[in-house]
N, C-alpha and C. Protein backbone atom coordinates (compact mmCIF):
# COMPACT_ATOMS: atom_id res chain seq x y z
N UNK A 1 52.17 84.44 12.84
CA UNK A 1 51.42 84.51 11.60
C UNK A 1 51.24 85.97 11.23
N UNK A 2 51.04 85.93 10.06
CA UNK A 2 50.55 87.91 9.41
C UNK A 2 49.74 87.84 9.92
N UNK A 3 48.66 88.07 10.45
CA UNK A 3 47.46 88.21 10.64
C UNK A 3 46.14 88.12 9.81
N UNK A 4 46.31 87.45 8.51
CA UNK A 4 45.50 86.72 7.65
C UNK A 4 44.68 85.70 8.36
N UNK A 5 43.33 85.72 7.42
CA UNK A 5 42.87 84.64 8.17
C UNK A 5 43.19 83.30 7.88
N UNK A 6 44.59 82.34 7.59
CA UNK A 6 44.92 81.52 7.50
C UNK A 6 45.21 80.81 8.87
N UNK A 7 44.23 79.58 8.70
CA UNK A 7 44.63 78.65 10.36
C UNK A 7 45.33 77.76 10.60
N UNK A 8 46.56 77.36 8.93
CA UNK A 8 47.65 76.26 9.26
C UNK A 8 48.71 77.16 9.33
N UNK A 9 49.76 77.12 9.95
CA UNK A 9 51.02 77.88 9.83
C UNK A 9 51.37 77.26 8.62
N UNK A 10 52.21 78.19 8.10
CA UNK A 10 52.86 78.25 6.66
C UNK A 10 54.82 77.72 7.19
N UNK A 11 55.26 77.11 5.94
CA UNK A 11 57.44 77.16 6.41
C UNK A 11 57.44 78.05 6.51
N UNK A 12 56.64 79.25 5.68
CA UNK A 12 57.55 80.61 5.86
C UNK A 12 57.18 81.27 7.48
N UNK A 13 56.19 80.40 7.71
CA UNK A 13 55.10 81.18 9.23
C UNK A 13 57.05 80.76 10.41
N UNK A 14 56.96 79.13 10.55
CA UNK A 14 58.19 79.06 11.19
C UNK A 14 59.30 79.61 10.97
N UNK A 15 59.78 79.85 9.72
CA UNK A 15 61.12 80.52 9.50
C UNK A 15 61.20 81.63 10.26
N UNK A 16 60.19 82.71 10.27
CA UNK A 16 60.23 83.52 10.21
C UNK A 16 60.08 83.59 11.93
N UNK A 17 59.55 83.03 12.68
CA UNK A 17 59.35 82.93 14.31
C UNK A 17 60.67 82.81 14.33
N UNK A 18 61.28 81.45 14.19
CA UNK A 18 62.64 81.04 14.45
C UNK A 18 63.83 81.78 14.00
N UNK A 19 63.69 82.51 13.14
CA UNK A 19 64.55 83.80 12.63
C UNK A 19 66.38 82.97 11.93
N UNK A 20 65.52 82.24 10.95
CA UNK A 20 66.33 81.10 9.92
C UNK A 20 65.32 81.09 8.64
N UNK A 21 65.74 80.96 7.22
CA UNK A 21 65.35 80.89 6.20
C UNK A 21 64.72 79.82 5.79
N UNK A 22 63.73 79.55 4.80
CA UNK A 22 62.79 78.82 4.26
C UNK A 22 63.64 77.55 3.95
N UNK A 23 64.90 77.75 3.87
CA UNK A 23 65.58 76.51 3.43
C UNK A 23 66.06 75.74 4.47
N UNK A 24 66.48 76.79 5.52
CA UNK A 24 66.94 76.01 6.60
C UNK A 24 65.63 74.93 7.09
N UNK A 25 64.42 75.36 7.34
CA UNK A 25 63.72 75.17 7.79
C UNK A 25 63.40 73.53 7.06
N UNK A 26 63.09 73.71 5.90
CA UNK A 26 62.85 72.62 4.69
C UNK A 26 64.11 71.40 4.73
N UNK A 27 65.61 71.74 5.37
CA UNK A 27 66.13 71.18 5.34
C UNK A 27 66.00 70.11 6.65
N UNK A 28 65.93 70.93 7.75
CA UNK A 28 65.10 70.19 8.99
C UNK A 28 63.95 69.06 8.88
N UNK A 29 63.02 69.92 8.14
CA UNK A 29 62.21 68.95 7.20
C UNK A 29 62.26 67.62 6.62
N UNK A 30 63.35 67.66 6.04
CA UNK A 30 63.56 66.72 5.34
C UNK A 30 64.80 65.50 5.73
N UNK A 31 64.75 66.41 6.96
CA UNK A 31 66.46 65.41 7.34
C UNK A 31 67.61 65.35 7.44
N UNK A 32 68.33 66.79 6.51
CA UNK A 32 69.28 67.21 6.32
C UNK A 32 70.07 66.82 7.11
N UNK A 33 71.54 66.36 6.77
CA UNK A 33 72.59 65.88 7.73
C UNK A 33 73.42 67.35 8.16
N UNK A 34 73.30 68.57 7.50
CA UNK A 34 73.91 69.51 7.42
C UNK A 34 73.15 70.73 8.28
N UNK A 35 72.78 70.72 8.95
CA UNK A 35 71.66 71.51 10.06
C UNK A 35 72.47 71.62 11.67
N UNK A 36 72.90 72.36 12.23
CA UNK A 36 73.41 72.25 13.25
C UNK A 36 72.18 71.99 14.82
N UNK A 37 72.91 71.08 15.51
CA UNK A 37 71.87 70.34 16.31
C UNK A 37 70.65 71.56 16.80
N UNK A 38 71.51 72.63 17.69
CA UNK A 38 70.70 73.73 17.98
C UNK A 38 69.66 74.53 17.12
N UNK A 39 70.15 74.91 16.12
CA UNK A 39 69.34 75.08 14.80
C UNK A 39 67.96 74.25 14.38
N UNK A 40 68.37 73.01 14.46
CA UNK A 40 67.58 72.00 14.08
C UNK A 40 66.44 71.60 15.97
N UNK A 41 66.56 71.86 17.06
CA UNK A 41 66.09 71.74 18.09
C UNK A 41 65.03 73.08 18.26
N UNK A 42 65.78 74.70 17.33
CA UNK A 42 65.31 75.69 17.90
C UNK A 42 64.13 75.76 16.77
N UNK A 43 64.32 75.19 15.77
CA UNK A 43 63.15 74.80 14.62
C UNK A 43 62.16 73.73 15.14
N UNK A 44 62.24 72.63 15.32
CA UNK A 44 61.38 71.69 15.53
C UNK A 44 60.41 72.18 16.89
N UNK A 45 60.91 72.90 17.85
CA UNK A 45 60.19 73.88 18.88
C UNK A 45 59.51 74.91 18.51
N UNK A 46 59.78 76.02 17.64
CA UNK A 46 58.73 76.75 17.10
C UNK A 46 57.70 75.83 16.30
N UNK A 47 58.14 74.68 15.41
CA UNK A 47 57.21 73.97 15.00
C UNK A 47 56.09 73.68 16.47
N UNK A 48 56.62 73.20 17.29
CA UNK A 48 55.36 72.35 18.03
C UNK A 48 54.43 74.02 18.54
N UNK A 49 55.70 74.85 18.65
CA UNK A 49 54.98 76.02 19.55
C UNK A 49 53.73 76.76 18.35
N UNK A 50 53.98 76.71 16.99
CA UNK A 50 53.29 77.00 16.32
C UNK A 50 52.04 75.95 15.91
N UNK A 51 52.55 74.87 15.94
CA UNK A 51 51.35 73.81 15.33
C UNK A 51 51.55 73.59 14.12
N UNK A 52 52.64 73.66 13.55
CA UNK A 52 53.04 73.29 12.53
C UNK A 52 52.89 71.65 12.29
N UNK A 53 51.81 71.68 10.69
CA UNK A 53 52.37 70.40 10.19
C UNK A 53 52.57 70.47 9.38
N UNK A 54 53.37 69.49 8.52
CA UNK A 54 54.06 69.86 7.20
C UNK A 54 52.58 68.70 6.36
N UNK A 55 52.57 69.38 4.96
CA UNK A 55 51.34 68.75 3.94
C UNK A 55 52.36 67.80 3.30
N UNK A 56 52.62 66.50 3.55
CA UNK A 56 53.13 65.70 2.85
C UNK A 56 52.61 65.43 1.49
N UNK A 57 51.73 65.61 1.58
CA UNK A 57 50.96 65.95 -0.31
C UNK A 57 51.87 66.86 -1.40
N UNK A 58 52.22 68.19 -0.34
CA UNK A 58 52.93 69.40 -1.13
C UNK A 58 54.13 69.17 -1.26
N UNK A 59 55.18 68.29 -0.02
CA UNK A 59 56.13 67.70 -0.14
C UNK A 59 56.39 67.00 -1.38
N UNK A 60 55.87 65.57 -1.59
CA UNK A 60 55.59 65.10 -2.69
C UNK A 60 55.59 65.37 -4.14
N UNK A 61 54.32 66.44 -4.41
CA UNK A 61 54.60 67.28 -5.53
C UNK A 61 55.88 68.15 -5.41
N UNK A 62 56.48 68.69 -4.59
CA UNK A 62 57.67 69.29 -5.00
C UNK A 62 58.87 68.58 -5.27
N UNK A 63 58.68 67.52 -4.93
CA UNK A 63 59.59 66.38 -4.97
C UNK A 63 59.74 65.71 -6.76
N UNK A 64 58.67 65.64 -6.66
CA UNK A 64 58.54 65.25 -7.84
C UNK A 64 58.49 63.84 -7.84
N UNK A 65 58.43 62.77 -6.76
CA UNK A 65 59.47 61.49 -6.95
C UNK A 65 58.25 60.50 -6.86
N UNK A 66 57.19 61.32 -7.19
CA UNK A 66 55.99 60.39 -6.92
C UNK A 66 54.50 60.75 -8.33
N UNK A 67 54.25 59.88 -9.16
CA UNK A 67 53.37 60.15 -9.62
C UNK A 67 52.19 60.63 -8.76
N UNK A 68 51.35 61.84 -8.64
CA UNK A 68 50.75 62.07 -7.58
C UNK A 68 49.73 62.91 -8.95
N UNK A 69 48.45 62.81 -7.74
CA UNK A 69 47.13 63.05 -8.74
C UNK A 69 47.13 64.67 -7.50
N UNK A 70 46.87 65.85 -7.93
CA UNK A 70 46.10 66.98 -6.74
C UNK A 70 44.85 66.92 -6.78
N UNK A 71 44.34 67.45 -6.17
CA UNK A 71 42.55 67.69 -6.14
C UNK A 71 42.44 68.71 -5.26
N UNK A 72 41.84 69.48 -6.04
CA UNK A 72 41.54 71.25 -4.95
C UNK A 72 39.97 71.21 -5.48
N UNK A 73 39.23 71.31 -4.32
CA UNK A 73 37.99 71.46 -4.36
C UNK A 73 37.77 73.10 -4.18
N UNK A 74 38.29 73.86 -4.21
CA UNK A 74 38.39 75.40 -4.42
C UNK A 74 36.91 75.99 -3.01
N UNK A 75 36.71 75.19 -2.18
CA UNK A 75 35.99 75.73 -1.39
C UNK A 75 36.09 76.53 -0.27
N UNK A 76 37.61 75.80 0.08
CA UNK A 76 37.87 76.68 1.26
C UNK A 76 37.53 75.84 2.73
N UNK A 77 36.64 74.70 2.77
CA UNK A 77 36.42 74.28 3.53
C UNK A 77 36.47 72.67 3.58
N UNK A 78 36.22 72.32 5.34
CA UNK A 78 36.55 70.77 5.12
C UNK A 78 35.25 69.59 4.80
N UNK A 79 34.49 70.10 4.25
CA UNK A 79 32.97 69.38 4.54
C UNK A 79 33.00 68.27 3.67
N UNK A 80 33.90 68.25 2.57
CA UNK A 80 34.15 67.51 1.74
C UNK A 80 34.98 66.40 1.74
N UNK A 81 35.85 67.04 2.70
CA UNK A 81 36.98 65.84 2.91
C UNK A 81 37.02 64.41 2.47
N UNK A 82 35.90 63.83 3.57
CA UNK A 82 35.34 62.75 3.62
C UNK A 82 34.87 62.10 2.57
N UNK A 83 34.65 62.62 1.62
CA UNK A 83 33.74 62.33 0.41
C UNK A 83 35.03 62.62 -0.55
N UNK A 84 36.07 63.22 -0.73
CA UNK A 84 36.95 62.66 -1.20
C UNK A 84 38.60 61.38 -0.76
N UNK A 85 38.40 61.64 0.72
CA UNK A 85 39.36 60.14 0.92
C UNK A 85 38.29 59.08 0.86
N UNK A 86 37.32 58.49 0.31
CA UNK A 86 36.56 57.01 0.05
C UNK A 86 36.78 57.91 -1.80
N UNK A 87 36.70 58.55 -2.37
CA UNK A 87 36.59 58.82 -3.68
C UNK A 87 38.16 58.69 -4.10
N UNK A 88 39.17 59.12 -3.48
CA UNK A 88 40.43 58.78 -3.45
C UNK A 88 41.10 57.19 -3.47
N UNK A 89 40.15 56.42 -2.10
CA UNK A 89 40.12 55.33 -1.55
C UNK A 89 39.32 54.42 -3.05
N UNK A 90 38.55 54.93 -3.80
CA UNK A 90 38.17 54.13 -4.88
C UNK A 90 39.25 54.35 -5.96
N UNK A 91 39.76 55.18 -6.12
CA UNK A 91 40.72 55.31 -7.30
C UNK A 91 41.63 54.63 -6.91
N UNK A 92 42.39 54.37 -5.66
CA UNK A 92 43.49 53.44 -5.19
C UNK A 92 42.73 51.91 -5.88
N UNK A 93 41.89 52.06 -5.55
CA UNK A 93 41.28 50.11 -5.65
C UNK A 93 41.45 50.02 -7.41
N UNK A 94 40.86 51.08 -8.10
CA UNK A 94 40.37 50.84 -8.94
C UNK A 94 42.36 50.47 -9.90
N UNK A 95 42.88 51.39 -10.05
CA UNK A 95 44.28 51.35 -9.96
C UNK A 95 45.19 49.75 -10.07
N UNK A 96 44.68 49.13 -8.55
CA UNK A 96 45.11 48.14 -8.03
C UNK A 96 44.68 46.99 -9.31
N UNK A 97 43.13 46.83 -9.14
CA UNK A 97 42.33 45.80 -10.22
C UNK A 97 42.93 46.40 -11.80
N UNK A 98 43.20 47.44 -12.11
CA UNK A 98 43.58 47.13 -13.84
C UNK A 98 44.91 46.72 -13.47
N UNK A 99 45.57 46.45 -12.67
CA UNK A 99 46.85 46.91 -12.88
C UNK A 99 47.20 45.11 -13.04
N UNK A 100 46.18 44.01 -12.07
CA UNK A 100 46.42 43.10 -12.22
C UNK A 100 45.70 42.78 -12.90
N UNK A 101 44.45 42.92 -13.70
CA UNK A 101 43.79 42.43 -14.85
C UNK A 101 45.06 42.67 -16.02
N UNK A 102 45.69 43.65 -16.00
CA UNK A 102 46.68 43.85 -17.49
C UNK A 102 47.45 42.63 -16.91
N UNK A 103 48.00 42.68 -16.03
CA UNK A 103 49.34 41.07 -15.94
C UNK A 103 48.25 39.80 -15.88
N UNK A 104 47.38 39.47 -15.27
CA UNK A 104 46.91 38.34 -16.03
C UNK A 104 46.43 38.36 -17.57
N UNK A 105 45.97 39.27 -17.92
CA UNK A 105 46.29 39.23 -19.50
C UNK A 105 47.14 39.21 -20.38
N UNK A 106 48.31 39.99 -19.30
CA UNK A 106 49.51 39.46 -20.21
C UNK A 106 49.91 38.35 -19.98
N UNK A 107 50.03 37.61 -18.87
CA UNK A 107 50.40 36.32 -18.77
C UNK A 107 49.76 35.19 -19.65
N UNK A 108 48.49 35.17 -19.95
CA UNK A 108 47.58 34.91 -20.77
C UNK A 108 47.93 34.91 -22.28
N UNK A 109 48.28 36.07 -22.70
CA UNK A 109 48.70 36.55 -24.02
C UNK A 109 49.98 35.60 -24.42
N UNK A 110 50.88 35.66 -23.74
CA UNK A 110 52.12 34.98 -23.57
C UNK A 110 52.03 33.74 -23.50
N UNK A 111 51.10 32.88 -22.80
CA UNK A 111 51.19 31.62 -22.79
C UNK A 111 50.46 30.76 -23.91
N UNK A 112 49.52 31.68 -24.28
CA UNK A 112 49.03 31.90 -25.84
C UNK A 112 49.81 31.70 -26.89
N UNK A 113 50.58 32.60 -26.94
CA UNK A 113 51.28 33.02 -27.87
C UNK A 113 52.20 31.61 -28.39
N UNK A 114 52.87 30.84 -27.51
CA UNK A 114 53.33 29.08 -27.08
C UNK A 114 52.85 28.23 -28.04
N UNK A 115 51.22 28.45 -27.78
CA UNK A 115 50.42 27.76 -28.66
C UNK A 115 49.74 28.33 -29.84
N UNK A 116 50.46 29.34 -30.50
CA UNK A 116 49.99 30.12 -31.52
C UNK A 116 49.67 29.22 -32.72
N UNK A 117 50.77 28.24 -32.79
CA UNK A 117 50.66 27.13 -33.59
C UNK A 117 49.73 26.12 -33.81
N UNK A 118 49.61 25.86 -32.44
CA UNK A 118 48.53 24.93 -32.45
C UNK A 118 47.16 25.15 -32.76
N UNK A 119 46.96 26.67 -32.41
CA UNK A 119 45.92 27.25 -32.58
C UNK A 119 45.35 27.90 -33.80
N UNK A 120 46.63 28.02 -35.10
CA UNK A 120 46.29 28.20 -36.39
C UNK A 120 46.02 27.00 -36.77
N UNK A 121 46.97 25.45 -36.92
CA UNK A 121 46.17 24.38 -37.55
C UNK A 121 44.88 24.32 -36.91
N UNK A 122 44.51 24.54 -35.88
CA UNK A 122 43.34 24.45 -35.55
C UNK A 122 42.22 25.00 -36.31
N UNK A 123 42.19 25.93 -36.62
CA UNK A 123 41.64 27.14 -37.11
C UNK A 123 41.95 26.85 -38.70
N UNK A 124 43.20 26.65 -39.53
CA UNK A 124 43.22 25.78 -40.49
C UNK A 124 42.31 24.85 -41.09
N UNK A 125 42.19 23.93 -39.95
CA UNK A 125 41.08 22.74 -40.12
C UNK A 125 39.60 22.96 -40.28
N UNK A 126 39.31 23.97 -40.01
CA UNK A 126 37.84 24.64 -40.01
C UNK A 126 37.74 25.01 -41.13
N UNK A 127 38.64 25.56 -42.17
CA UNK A 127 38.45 26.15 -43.36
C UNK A 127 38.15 25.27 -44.44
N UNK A 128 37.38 25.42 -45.05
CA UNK A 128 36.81 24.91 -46.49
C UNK A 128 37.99 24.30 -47.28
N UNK A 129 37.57 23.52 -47.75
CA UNK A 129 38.66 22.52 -49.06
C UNK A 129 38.70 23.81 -50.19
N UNK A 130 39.87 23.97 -50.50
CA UNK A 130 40.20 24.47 -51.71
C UNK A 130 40.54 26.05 -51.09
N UNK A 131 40.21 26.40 -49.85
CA UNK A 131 40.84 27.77 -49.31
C UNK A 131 42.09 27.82 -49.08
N UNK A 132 42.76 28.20 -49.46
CA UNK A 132 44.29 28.58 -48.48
C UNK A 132 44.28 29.89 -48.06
N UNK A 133 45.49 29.66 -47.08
CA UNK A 133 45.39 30.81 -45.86
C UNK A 133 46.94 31.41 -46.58
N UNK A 134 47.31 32.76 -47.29
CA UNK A 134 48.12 33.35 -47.67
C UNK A 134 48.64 34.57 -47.07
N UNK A 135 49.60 34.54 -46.97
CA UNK A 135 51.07 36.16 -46.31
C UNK A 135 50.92 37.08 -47.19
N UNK A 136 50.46 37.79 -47.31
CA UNK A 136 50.83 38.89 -48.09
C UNK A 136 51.96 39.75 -47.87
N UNK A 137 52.84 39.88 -46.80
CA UNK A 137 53.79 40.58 -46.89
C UNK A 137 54.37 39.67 -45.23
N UNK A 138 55.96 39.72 -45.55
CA UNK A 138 56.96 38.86 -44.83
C UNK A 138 56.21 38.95 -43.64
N UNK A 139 56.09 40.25 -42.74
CA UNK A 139 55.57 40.19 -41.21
C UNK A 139 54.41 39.40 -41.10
N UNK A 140 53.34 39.25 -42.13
CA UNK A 140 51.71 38.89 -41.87
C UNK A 140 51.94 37.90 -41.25
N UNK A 141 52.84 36.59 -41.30
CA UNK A 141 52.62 35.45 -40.13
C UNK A 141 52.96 36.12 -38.95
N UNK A 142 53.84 36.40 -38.51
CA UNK A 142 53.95 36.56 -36.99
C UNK A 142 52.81 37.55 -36.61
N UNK A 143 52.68 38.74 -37.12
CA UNK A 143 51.27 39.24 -36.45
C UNK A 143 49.81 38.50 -36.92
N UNK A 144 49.97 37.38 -37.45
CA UNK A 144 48.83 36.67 -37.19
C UNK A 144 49.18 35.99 -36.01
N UNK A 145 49.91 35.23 -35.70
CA UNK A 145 50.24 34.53 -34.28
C UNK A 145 49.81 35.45 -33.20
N UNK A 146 50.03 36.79 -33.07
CA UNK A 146 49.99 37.62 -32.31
C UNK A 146 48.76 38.07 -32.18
N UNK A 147 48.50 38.03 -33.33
CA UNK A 147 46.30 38.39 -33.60
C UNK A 147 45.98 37.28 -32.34
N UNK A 148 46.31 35.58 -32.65
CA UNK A 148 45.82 34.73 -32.41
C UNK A 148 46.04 34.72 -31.02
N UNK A 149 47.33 35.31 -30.50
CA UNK A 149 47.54 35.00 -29.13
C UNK A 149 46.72 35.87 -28.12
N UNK A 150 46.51 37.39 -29.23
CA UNK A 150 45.85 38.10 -28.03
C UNK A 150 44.43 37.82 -27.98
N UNK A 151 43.96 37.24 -28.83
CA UNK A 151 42.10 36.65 -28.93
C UNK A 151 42.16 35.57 -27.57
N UNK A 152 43.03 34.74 -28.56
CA UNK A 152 43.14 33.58 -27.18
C UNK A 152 43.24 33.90 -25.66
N UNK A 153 44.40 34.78 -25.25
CA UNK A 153 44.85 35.37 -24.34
C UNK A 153 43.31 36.00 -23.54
N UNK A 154 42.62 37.14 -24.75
CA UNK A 154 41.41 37.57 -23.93
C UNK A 154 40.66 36.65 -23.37
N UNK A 155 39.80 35.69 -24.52
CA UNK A 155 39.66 33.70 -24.08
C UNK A 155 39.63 33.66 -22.58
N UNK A 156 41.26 33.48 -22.48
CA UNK A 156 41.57 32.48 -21.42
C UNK A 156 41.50 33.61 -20.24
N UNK A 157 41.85 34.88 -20.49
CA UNK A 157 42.08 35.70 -19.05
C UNK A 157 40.61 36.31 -18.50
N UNK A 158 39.37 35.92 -19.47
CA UNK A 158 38.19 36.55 -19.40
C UNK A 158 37.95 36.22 -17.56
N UNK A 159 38.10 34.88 -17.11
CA UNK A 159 37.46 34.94 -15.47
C UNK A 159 38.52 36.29 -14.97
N UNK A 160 39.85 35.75 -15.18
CA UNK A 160 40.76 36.75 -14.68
C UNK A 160 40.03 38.11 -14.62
N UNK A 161 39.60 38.56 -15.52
CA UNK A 161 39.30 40.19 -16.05
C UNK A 161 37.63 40.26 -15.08
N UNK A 162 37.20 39.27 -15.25
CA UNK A 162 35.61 39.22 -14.50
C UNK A 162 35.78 39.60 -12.55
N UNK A 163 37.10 38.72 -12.36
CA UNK A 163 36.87 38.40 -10.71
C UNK A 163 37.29 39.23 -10.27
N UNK A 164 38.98 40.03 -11.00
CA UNK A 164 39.17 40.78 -10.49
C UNK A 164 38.96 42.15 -10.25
């Protein structure tokens, strides 16, 4: 290490023990089929000899291959930790529940939508003698069906949306 007061080793902390570049190192990392065995043995040994762990978090974001949220509490310390994996641990849950409240609503919406028909004469029949129900422009029926399916849809998916 430089002699900073940093207490995780850094890739560049191993590269630089092992006397191989940030890439080699990253490629070890990651698996690379192209790493020669010795290379790849004399790396993973300065790793243990250093205490190297790799931040699969930072992996990730450099990766790109993962919608990923960061959170830097800018303190410097770990006192917090805890209080953000259950705050983390709620955003996973919370995530989980819209994600299936939206598909039972859409399923809802959709099976609605089936009975869009049935559900305007319905609604028809309620209206006063001498009202008619008029289009003002070609689309207005189908996005009334669609009005009707997503009312209904809310309707029917409301336990859905309650339980889960």
């Amino acid at each position: 290490m430089d002699g900073q007061s940093r207490t995780r080793p850094t890739i560049r902390d191993v590269a630089t023990a092992a006397g191989v570049s940030i890439g080699t190192v990253s490629r070890v990392l990651n698996r690379h089929p192209n790493v020669h065995e010795r290379t790849r043995g004399k790396i993973l040994e300065t790793m243990r000899a250093l205490g190297y762990e790799p931040v699969f978090a930072a992996r990730e974001l450099g990766r790109g291959s993962r919608p990923t949220i960061g959170l830097s509490t800018g303190l410097g310390t770990r006192r917090l930790v805890p209080f953000f994996q259950v705050f983390l641990e709620h955003l996973t849950e919370l995530r989980e529940r819209l994600i299936k409240s939206l598909l039972g609503l859409l399923v809802a919406v959709v099976i609605c939508f089936t009975f869009a028909d049935h559900l305007l004469a319905i609604i028809k029949e309620s209206i006063p003698e001498g009202v008619t129900l008029q289009a003002l422009s070609p689309a207005e029926g189908i996005i009334t069906q669609f009005k009707i399916a997503i009312v209904a849809g809310i309707f029917v998916a409301f336990p859905i949306l309650f339980y889960i």
